[in-house]
PDB file of N, CA and C in Angstrom:
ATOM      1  N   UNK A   1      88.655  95.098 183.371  1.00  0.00           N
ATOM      2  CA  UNK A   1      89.355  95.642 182.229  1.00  0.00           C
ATOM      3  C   UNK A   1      88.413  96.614 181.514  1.00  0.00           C
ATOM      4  N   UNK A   2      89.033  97.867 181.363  1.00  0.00           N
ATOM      5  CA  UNK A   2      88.036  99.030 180.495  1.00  0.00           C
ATOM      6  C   UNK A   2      87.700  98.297 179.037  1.00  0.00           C
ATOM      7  N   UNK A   3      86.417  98.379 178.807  1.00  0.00           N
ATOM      8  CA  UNK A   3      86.276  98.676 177.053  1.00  0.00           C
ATOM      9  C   UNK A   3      87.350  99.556 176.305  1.00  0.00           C
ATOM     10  N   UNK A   4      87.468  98.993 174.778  1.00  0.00           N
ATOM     11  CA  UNK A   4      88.021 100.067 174.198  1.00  0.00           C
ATOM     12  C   UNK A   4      87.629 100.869 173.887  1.00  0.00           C
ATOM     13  N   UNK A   5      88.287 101.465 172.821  1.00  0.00           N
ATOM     14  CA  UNK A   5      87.472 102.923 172.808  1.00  0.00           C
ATOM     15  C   UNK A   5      87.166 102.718 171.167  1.00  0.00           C
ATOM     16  N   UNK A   6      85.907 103.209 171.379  1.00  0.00           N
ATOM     17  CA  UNK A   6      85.273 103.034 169.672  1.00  0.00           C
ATOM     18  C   UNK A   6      85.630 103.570 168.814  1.00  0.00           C
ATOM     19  N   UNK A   7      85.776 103.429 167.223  1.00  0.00           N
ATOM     20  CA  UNK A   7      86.365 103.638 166.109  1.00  0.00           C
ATOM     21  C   UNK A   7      85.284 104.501 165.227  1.00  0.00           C
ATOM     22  N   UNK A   8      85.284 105.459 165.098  1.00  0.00           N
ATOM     23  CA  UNK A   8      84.095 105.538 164.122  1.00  0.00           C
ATOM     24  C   UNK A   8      84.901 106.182 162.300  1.00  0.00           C
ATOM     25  N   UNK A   9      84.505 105.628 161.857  1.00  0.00           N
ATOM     26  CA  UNK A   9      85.369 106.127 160.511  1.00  0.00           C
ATOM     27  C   UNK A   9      84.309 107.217 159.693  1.00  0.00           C
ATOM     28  N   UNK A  10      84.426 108.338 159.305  1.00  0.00           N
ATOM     29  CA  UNK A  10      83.773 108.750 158.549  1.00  0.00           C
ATOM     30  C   UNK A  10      82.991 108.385 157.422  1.00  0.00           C
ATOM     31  N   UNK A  11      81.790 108.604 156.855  1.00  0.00           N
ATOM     32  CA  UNK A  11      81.605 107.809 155.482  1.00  0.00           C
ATOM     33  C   UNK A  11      81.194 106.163 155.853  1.00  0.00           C
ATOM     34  N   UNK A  12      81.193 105.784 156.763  1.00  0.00           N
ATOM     35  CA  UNK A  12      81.266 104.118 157.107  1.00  0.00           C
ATOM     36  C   UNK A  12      79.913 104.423 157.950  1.00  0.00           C
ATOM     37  N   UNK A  13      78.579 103.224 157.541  1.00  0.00           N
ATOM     38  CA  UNK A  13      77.620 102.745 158.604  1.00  0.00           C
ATOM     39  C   UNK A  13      78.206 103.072 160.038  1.00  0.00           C
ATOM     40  N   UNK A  14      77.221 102.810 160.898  1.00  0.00           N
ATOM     41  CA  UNK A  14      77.545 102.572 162.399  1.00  0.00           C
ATOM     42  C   UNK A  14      76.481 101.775 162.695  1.00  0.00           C
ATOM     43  N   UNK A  15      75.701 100.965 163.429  1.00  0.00           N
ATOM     44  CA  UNK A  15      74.698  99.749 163.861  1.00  0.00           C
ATOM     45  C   UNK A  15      74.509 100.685 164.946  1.00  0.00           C
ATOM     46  N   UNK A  16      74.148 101.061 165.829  1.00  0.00           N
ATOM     47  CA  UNK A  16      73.540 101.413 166.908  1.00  0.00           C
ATOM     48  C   UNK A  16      72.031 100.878 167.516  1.00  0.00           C
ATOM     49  N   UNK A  17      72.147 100.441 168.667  1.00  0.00           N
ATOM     50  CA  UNK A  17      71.182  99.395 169.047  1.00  0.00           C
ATOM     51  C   UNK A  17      70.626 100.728 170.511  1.00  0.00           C
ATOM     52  N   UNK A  18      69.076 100.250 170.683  1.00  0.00           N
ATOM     53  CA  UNK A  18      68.697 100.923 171.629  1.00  0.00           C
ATOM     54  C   UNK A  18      67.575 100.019 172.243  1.00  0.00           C
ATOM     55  N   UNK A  19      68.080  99.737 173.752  1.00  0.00           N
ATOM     56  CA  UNK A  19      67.455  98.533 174.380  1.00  0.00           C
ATOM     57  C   UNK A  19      67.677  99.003 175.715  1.00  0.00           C
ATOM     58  N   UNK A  20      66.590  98.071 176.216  1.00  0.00           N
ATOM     59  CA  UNK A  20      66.458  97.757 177.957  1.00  0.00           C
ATOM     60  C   UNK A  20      67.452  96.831 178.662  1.00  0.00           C
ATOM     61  N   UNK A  21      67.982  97.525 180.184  1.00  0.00           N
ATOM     62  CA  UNK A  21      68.456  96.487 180.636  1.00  0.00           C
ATOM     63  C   UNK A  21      67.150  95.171 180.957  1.00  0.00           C
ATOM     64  N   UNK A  22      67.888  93.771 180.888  1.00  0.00           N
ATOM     65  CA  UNK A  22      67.504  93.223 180.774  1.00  0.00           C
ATOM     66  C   UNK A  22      66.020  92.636 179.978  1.00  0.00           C
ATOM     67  N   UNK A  23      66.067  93.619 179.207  1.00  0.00           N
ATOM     68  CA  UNK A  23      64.693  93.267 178.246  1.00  0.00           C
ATOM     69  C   UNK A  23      63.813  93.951 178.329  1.00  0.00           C
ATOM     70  N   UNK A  24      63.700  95.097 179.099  1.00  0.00           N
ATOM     71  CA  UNK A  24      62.515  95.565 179.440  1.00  0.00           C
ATOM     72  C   UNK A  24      62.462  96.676 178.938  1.00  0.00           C
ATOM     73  N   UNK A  25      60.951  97.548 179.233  1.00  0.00           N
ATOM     74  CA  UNK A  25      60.760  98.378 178.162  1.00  0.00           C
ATOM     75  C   UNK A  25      61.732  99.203 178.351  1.00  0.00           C
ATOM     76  N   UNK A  26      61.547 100.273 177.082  1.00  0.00           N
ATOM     77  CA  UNK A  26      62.037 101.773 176.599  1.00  0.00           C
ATOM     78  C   UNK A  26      61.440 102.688 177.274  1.00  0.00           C
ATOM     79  N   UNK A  27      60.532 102.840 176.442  1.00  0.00           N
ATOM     80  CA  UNK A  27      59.681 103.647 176.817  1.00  0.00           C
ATOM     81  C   UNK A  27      58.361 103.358 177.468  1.00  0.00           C
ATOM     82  N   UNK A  28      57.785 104.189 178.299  1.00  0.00           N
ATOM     83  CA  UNK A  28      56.586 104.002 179.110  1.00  0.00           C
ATOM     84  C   UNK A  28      55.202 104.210 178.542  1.00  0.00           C
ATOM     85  N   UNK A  29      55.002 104.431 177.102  1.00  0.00           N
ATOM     86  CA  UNK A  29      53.976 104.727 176.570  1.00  0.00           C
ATOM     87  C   UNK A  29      54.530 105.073 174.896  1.00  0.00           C
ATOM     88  N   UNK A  30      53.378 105.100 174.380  1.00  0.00           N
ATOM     89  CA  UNK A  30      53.832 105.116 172.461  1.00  0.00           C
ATOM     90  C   UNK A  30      53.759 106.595 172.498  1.00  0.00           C
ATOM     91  N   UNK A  31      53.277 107.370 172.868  1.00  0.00           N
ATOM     92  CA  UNK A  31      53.545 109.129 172.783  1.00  0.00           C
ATOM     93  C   UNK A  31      55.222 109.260 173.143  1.00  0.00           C
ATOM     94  N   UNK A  32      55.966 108.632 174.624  1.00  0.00           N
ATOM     95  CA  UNK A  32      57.016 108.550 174.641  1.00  0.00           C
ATOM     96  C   UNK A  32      57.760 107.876 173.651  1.00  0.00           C
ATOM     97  N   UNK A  33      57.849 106.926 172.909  1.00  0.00           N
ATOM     98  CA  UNK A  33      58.905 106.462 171.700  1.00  0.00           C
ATOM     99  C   UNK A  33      58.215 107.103 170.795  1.00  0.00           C
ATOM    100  N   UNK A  34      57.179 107.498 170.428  1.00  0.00           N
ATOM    101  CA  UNK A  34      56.596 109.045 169.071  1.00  0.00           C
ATOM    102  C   UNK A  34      57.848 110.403 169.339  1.00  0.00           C
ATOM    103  N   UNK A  35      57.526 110.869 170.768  1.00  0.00           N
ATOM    104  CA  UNK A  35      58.947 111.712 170.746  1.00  0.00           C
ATOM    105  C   UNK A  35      60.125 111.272 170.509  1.00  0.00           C
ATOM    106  N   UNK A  36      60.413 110.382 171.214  1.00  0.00           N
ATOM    107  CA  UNK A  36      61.816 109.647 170.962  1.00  0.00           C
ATOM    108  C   UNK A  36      62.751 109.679 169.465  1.00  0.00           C
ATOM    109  N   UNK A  37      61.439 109.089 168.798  1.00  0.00           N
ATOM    110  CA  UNK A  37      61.513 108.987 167.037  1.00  0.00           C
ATOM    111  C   UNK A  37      61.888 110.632 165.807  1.00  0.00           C
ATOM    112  N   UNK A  38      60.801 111.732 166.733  1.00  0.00           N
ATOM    113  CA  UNK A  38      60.410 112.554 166.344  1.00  0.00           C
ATOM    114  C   UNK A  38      62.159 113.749 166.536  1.00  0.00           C
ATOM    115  N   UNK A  39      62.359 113.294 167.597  1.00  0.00           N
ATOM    116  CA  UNK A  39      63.398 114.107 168.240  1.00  0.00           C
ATOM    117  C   UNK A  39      65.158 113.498 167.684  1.00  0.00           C
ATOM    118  N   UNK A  40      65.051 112.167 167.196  1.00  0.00           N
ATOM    119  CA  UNK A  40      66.053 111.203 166.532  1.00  0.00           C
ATOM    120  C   UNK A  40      66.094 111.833 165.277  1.00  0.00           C
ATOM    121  N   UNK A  41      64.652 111.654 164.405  1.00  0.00           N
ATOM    122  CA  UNK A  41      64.658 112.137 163.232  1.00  0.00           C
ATOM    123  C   UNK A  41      65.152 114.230 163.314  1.00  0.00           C
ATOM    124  N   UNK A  42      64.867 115.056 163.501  1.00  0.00           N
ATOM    125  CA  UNK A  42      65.379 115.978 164.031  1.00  0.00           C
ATOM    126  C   UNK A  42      67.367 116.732 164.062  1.00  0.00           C
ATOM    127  N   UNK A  43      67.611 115.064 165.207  1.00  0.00           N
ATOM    128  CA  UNK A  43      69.029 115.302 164.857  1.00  0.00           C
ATOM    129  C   UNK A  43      69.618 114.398 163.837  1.00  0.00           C
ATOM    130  N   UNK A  44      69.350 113.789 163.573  1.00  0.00           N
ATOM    131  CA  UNK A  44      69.989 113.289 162.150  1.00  0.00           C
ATOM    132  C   UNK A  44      69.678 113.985 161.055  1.00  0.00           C
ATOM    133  N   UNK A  45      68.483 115.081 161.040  1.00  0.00           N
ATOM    134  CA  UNK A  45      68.947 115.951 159.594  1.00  0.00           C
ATOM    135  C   UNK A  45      69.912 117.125 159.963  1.00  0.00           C
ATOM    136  N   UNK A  46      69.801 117.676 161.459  1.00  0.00           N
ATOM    137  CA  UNK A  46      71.026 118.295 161.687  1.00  0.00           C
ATOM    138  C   UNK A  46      72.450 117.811 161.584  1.00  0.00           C
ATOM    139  N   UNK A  47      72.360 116.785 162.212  1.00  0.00           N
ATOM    140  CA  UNK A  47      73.629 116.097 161.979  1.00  0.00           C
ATOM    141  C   UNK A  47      74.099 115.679 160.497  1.00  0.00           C
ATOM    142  N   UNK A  48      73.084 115.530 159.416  1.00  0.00           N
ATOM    143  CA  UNK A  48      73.421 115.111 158.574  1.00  0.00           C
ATOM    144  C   UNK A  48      73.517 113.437 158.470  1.00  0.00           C
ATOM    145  N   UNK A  49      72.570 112.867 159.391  1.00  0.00           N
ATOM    146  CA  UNK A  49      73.129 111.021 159.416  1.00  0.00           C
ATOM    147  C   UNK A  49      72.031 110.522 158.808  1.00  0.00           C
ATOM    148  N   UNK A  50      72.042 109.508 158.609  1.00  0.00           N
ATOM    149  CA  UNK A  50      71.033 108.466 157.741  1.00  0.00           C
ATOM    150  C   UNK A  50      70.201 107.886 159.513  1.00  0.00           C
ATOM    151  N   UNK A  51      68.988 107.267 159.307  1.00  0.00           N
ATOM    152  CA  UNK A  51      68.558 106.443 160.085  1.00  0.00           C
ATOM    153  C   UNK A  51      67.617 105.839 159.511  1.00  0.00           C
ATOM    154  N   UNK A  52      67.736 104.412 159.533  1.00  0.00           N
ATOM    155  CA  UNK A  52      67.385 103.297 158.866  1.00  0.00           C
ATOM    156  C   UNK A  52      66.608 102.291 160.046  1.00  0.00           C
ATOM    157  N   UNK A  53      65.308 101.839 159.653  1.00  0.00           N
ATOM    158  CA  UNK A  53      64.339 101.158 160.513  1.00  0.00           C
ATOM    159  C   UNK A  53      65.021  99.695 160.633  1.00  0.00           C
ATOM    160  N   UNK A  54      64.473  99.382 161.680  1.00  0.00           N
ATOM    161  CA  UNK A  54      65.379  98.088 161.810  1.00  0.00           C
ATOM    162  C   UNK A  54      64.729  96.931 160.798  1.00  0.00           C
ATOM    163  N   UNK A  55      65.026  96.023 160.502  1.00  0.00           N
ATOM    164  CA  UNK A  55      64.509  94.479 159.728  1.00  0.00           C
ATOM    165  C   UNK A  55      62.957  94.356 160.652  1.00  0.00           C
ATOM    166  N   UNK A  56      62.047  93.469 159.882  1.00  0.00           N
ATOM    167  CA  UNK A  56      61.097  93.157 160.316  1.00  0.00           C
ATOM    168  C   UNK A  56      61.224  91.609 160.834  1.00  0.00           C
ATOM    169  N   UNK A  57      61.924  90.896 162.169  1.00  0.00           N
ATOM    170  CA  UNK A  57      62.024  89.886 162.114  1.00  0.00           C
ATOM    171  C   UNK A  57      60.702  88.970 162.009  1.00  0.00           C
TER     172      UNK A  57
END
């Protein structure tokens, strides 16, 4: 059975999660998630979006 199809409402949060299959890394080195970060931050002032660090569990 397909997923549905996502809702996004204007003006409303979104959660967006960014992970490994099965647990494993992202990225292959901290220069790679430095770009990652660098290039996120970037389009969210183009885009105009908020990005918010996750909780410190």
């Amino acid at each position: 059975m397909p997923r549905r199809s996502r809702v996004s409402i204007p003006g409303y949060a979104e959660h967006i999660i960014q992970c490994g299959n099965n647990r494993q890394p992202i990225f292959a080195c901290d220069e790679d998630m430095k770009a990652y970060a660098y290039w996120l931050g970037e389009y969210a002032k183009k885009f105009e979006v908020s990005i918010c660090p996750p909780p410190e569990n």
